[in-house]
N, C-alpha and C. Protein backbone atom coordinates (compact mmCIF):
# COMPACT_ATOMS: atom_id res chain seq x y z
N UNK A 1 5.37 21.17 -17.32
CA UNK A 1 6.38 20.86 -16.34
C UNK A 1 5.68 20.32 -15.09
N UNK A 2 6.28 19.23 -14.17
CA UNK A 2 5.68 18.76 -13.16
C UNK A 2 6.45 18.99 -11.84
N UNK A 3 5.75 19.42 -10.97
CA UNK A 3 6.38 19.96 -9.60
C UNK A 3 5.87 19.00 -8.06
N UNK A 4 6.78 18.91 -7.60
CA UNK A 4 6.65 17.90 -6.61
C UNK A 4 6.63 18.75 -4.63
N UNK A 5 5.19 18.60 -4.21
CA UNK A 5 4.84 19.18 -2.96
C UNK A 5 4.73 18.48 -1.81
N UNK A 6 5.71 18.11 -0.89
CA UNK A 6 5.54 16.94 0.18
C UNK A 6 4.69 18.01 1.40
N UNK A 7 3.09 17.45 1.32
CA UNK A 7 2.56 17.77 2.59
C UNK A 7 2.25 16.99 3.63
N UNK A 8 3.02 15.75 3.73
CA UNK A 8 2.90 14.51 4.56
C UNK A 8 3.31 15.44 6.05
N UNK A 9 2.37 15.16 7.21
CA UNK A 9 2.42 15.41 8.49
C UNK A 9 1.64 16.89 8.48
N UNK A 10 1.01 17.39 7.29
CA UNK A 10 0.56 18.76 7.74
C UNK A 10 -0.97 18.21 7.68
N UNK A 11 -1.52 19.28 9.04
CA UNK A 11 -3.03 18.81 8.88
C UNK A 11 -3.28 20.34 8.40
N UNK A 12 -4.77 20.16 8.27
CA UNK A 12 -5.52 21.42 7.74
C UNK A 12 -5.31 22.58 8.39
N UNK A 13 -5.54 24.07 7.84
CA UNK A 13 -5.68 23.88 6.57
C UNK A 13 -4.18 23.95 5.42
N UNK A 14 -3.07 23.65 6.04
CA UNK A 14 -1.76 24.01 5.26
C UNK A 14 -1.25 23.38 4.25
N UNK A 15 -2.13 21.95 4.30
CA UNK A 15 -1.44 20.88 3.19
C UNK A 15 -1.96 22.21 1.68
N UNK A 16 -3.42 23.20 1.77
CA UNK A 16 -4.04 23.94 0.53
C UNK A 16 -3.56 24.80 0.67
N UNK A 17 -2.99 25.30 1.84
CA UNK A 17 -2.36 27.14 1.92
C UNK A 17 -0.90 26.54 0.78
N UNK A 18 -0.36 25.07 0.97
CA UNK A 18 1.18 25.25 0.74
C UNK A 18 0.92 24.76 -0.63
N UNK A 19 -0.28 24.24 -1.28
CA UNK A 19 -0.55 24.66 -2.47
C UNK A 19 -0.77 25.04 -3.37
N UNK A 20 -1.35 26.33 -2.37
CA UNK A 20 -1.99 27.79 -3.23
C UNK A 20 -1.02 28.40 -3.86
N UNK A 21 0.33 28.17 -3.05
CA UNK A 21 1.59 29.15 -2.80
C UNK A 21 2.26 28.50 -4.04
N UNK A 22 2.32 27.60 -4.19
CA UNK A 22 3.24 26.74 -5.14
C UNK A 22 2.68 26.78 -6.48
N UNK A 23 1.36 26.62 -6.44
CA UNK A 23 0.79 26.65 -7.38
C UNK A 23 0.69 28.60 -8.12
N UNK A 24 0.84 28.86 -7.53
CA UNK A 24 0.73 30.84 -7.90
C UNK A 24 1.89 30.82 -8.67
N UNK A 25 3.52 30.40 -8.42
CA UNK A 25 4.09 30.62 -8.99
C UNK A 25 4.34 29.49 -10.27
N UNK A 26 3.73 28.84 -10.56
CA UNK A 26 3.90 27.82 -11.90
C UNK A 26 3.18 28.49 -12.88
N UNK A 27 3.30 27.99 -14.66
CA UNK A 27 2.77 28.52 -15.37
C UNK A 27 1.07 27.51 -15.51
N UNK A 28 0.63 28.40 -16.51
CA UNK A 28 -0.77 27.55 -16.47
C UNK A 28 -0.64 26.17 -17.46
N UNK A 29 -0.72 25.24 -17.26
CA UNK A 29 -0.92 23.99 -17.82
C UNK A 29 0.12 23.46 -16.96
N UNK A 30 0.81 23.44 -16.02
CA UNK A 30 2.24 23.04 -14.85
C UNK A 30 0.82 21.99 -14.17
N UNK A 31 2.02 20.47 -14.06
CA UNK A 31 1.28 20.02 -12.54
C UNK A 31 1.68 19.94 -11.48
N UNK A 32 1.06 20.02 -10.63
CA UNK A 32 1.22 20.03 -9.39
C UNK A 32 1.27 18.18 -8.61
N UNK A 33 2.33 17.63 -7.93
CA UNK A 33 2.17 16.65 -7.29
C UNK A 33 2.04 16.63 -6.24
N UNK A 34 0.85 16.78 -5.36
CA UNK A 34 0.54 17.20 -3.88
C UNK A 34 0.88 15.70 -3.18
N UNK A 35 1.59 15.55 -2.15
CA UNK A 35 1.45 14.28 -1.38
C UNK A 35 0.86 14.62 0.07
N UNK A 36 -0.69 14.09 0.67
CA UNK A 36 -1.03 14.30 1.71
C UNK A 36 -1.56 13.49 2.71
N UNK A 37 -1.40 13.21 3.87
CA UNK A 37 -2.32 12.24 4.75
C UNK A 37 -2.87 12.99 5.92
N UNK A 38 -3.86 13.76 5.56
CA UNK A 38 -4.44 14.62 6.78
C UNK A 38 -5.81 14.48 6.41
N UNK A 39 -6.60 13.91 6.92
CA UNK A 39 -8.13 13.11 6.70
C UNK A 39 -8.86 14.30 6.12
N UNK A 40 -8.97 14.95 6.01
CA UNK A 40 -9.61 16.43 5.95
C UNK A 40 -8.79 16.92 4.34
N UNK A 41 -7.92 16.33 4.05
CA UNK A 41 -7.72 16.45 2.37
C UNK A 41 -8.71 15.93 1.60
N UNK A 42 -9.26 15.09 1.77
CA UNK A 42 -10.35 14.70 0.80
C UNK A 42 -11.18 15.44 0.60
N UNK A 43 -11.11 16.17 1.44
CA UNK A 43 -12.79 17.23 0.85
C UNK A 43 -11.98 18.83 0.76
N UNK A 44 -10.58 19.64 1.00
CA UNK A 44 -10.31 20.10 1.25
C UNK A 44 -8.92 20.44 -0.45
N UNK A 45 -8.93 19.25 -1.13
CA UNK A 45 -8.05 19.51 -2.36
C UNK A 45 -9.46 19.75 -3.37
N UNK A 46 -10.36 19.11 -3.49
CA UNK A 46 -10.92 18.41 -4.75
C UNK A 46 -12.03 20.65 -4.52
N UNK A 47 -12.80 20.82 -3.17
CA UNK A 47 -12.78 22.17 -3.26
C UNK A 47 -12.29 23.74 -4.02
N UNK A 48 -10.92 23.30 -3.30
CA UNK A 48 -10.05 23.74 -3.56
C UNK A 48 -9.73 24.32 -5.11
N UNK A 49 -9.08 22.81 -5.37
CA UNK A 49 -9.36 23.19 -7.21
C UNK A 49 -10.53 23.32 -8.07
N UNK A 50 -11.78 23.54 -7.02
CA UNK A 50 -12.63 23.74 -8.16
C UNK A 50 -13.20 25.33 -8.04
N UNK A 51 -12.60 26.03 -6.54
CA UNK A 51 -12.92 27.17 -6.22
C UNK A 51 -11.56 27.89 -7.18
N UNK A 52 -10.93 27.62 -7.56
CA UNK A 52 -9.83 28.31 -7.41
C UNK A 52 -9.00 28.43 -9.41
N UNK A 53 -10.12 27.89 -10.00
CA UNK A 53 -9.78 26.97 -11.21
C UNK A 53 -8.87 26.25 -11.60
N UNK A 54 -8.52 25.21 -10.69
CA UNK A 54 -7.39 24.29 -11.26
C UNK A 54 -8.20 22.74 -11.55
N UNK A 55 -7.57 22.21 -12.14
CA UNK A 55 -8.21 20.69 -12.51
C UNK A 55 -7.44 19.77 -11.57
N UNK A 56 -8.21 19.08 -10.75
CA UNK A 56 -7.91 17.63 -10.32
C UNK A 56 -8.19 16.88 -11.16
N UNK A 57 -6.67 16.33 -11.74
CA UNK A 57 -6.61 15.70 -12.60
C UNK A 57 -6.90 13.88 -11.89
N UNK A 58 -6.24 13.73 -10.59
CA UNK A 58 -6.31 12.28 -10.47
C UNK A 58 -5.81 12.34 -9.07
N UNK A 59 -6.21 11.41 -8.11
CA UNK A 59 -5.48 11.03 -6.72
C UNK A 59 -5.51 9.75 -6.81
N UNK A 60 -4.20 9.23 -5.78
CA UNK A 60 -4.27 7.62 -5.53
C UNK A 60 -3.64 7.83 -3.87
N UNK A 61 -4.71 6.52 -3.15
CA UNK A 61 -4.23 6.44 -1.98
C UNK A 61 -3.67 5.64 -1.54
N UNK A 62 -2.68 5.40 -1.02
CA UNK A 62 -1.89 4.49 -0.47
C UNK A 62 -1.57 4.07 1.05
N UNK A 63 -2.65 3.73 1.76
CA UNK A 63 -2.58 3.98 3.10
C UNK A 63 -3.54 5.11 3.56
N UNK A 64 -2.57 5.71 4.55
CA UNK A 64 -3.08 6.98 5.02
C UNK A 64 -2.94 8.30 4.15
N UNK A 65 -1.77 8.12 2.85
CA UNK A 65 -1.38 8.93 2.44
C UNK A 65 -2.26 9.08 0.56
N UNK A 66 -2.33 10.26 0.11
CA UNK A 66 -2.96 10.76 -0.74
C UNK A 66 -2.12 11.12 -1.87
N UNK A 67 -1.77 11.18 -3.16
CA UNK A 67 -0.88 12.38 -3.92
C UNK A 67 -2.37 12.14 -5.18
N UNK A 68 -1.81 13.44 -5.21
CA UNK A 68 -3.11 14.05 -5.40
C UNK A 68 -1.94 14.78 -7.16
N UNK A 69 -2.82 14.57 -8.32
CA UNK A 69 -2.45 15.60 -9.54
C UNK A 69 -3.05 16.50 -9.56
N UNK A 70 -2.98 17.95 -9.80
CA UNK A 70 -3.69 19.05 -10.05
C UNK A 70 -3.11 19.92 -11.49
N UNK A 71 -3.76 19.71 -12.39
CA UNK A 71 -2.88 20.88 -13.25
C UNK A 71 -3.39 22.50 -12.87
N UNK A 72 -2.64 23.22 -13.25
CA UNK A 72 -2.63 24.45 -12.94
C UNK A 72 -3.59 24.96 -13.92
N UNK A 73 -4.86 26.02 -13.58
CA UNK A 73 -5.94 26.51 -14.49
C UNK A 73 -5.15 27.84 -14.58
């Protein structure tokens, strides 16, 4: 199942707090569609899912803005 997270206008660290949260309640193999433009996501998702075991599956940027795939580990 795929779930959709608008973190456009949040800077650090909440765009990962409001994905920790979202992501806790999905099952494991669920993705996550993070959308972010807070400069400090780039180093702050790809972390993230590797501290935390989820897979970054893929990001594309479009501008200032980021959406970011994560499946759920």
């Amino acid at each position: 199942m795929t779930h959709d997270l608008d973190a456009l206008g949040l800077l650090c660290p909440l765009p990962v707090l409001k994905a920790r949260k979202r992501l806790r309640d999905l099952a494991p193999g669920d993705l996550l569609i993070l959308h972010t433009d807070d400069p400090a996501a780039v180093v702050d998702v790809p972390h993230f899912c590797a501290e935390a075991g989820h897979v970054l599956e893929n990001h594309v940027e479009s501008g200032k803005a980021i959406t970011w795939t994560i499946r759920k580990g």
